[in-house]
Protein backbone atom coordinates (compact mmCIF):
# COMPACT_ATOMS: atom_id res chain seq x y z
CA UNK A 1 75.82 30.88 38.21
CA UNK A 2 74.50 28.99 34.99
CA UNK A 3 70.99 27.38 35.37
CA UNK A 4 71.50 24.08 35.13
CA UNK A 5 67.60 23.05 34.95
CA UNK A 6 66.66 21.04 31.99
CA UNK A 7 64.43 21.98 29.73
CA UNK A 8 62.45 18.33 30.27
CA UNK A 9 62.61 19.32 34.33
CA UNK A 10 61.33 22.40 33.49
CA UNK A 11 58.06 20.85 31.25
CA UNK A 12 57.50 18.12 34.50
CA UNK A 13 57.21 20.95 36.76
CA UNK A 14 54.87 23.13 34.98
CA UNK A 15 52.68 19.83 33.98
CA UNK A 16 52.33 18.83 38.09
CA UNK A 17 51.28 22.61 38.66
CA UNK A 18 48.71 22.73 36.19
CA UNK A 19 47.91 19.38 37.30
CA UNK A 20 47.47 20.25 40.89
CA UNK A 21 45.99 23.62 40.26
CA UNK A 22 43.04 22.41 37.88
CA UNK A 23 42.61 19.42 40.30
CA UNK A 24 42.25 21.82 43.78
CA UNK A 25 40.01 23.89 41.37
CA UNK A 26 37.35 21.30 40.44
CA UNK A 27 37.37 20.50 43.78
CA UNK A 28 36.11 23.46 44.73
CA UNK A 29 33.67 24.52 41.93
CA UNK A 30 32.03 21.03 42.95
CA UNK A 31 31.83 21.87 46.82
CA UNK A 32 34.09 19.07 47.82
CA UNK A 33 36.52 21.89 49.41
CA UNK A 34 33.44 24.24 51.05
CA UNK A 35 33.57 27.64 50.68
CA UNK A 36 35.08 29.82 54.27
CA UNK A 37 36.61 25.60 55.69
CA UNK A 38 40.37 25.72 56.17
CA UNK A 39 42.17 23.86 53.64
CA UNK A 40 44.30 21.38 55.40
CA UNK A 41 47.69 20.50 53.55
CA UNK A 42 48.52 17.22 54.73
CA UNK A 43 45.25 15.02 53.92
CA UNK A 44 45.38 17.18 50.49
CA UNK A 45 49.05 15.95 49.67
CA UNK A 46 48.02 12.10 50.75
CA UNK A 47 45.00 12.54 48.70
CA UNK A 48 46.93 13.94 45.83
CA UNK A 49 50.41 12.29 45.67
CA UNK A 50 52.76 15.10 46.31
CA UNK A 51 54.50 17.20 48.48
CA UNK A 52 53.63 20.46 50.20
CA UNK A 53 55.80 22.79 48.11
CA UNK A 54 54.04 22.35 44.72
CA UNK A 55 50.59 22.19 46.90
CA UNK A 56 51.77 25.67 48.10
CA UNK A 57 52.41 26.83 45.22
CA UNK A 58 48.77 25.79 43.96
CA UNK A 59 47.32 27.26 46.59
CA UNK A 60 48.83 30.64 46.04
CA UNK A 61 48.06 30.40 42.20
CA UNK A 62 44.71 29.82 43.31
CA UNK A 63 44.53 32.91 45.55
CA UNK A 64 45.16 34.86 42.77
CA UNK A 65 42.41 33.97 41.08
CA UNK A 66 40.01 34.67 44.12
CA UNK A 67 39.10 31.28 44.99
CA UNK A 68 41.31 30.62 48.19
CA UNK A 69 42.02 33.04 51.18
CA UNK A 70 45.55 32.71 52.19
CA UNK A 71 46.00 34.04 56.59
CA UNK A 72 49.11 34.05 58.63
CA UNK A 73 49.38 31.05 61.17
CA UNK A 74 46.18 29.90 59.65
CA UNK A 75 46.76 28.61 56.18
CA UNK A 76 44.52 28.44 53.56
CA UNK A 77 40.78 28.17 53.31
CA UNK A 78 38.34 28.58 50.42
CA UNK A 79 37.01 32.29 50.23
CA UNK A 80 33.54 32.87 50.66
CA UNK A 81 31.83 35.72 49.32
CA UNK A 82 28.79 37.27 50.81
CA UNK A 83 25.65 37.30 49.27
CA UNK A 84 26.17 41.16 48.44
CA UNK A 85 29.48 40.30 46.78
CA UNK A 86 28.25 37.51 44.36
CA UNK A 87 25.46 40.05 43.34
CA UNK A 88 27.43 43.20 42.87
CA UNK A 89 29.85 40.90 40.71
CA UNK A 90 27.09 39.27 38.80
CA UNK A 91 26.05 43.13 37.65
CA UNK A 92 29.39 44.00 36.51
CA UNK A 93 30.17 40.73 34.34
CA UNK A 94 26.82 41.59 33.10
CA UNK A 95 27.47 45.00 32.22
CA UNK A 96 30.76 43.99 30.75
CA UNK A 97 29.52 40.88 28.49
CA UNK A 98 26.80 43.22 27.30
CA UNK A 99 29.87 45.67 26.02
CA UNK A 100 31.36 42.81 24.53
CA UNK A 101 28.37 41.05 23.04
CA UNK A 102 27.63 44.58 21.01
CA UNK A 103 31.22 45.17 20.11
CA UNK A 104 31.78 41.05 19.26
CA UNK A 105 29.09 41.84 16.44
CA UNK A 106 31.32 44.08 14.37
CA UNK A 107 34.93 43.22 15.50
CA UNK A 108 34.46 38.90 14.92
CA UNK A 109 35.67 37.42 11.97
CA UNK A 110 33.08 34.15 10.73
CA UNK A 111 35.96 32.30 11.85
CA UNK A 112 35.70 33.26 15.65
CA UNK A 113 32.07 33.22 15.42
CA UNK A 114 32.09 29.84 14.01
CA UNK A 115 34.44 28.35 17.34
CA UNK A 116 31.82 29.73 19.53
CA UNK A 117 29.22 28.05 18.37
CA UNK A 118 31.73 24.34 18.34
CA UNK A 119 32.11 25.29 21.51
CA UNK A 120 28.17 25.80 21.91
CA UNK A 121 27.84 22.25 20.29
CA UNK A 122 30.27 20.66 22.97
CA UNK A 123 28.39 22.16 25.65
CA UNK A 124 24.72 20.32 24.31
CA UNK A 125 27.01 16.96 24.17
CA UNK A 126 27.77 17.30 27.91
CA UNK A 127 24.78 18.36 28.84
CA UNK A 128 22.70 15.37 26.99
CA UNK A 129 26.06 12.94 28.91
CA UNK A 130 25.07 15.09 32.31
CA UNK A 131 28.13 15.95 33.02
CA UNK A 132 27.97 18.92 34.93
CA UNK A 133 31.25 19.82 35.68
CA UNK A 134 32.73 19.74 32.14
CA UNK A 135 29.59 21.07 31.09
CA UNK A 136 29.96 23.76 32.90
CA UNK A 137 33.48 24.30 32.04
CA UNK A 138 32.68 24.66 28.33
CA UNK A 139 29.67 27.17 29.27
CA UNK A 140 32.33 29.34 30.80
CA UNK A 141 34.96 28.81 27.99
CA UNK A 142 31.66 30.40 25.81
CA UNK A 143 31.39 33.67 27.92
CA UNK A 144 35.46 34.26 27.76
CA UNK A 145 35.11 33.22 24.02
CA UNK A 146 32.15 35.95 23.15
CA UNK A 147 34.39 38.62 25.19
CA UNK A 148 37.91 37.75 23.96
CA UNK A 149 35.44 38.39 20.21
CA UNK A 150 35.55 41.99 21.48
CA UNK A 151 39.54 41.96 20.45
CA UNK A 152 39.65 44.64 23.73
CA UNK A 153 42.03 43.17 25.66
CA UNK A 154 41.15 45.64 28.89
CA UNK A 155 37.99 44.02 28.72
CA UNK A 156 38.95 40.29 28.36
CA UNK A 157 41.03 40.47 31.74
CA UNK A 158 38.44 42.46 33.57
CA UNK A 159 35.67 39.52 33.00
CA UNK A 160 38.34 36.99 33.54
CA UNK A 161 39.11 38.47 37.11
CA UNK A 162 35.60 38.22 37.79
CA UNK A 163 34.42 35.52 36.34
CA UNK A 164 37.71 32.94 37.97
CA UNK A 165 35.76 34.18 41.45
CA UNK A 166 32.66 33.47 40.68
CA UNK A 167 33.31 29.86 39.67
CA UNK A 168 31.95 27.97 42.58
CA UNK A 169 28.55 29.87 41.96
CA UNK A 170 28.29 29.76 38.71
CA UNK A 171 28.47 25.75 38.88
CA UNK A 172 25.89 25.93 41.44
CA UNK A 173 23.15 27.63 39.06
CA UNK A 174 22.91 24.69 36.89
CA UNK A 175 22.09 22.87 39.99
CA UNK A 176 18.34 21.04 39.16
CA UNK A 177 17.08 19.75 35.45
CA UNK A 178 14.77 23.26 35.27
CA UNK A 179 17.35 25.33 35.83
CA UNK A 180 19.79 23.48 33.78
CA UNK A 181 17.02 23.28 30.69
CA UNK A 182 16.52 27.13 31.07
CA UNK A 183 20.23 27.75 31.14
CA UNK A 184 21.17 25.99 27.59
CA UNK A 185 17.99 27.55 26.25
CA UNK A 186 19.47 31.00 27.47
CA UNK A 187 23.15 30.33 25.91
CA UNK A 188 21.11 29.20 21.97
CA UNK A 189 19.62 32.37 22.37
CA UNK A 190 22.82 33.54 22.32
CA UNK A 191 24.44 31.94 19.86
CA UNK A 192 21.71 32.68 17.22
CA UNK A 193 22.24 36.00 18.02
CA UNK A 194 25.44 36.67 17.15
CA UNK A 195 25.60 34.43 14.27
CA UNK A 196 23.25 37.13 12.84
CA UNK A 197 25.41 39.66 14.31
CA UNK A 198 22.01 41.06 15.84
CA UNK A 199 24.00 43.16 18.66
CA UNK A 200 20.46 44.42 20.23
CA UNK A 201 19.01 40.94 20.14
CA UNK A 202 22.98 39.66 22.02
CA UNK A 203 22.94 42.02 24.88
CA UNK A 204 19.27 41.15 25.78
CA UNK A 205 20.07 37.71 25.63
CA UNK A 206 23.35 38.37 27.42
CA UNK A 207 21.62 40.68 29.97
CA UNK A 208 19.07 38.15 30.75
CA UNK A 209 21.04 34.69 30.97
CA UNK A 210 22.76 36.69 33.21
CA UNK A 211 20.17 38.05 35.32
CA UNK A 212 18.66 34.92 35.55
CA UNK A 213 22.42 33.66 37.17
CA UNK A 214 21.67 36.09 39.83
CA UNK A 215 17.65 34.21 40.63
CA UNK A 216 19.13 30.84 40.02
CA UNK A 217 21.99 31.03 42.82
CA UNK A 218 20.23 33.98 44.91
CA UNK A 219 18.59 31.03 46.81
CA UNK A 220 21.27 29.14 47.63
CA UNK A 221 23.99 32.02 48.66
């Protein structure tokens, strides 16, 4: 049998996904859906506009990145991640930004280089607006940037595993003008740093922006 979908019915579909997906997703980076509650389908659909399949189907696009728990007979809920769990992941995306920071300072072209630090420069805008959430967006689109630099592609989708679990926390850490200040200080640290291709001076300021992700959420978690 000949697929008969259209091309345009095709497009609509993927667009209300995305939609749907990046919506349930803020949601829960900003607490609104709390971390280990049940996510319950029908208020979502009201809420949202649309029917359960393509909800569904968000839902288990979500799960895949490690932000929702899908049970038999139960449904969905927002995964919540021990205290242990955040840690032990926060060492590891350490370690492997640290791997890409050094190898980012010989593999980059200027050009890359030079989008990191526009995306550096959209960060401060948000941050001045204080808009956390697509401020923190852009701060994460900076870590995957400085990795993808590494032009290892075993190591881009090891961080991105990690890092699409730890979304919810990361957000979190900014949480508080101190904490907030320190962070964007931590990230032009960076950014100098590899703009002089300075690998030692990148992994320390990696290592510790990172570390300090660990003291500003270890509170809270």
């Amino acid at each position: 049998m000949s697929d008969t979908t259209s091309p345009r019915s095709a497009i609509a579909r993927h667009s209300l996904h995305d939609a749907i997906t990046s919506h349930l997703r803020d949601m829960i980076i900003e607490g609104e859906l709390e971390p280990g509650k049940r996510i319950y389908e029908g208020p979502l659909c009201e809420r949202l506009g649309v029917s359960r399949t393509p909800l569904r189907e968000a839902l288990r696009y979500l799960a895949s990145e490690g932000l929702v728990e899908l049970t038999p007979q139960r449904g969905a809920s927002v995964r919540r991640f021990s205290a242990k769990d955040i840690q032990d992941m926060l060492v590891l995306i350490r370690t492997l930004e640290e791997l890409a920071g050094r190898l980012a300072c010989t593999e980059a072209s200027d050009e890359e280089i030079a989008g990191v630090r526009a995306l550096h420069n959209e960060m401060l805008v948000h941050y001045r607006e204080g808009n956390r959430l697509d401020y923190y967006k852009t701060n994460q689109r900076i870590h995957s940037a400085i990795v993808a630099l590494s032009h290892n592609d075993s190591l881009v989708q090891v961080h991105g595993s990690l890092q699409s679990k730890l979304k919810r926390v990361r957000f979190i850490g900014h949480e508080g003008e101190e904490k907030w200040a320190a962070a964007v200080a931590e990230h032009e640290s960076m950014i100098d740093s590899l703009e002089r291709r300075d690998a030692p001076a990148l992994v320390t300021a990696l290592s510790e922006h990172l570390e300090h992700a660990w003291e500003r959420v270890r509170d809270v978690v």
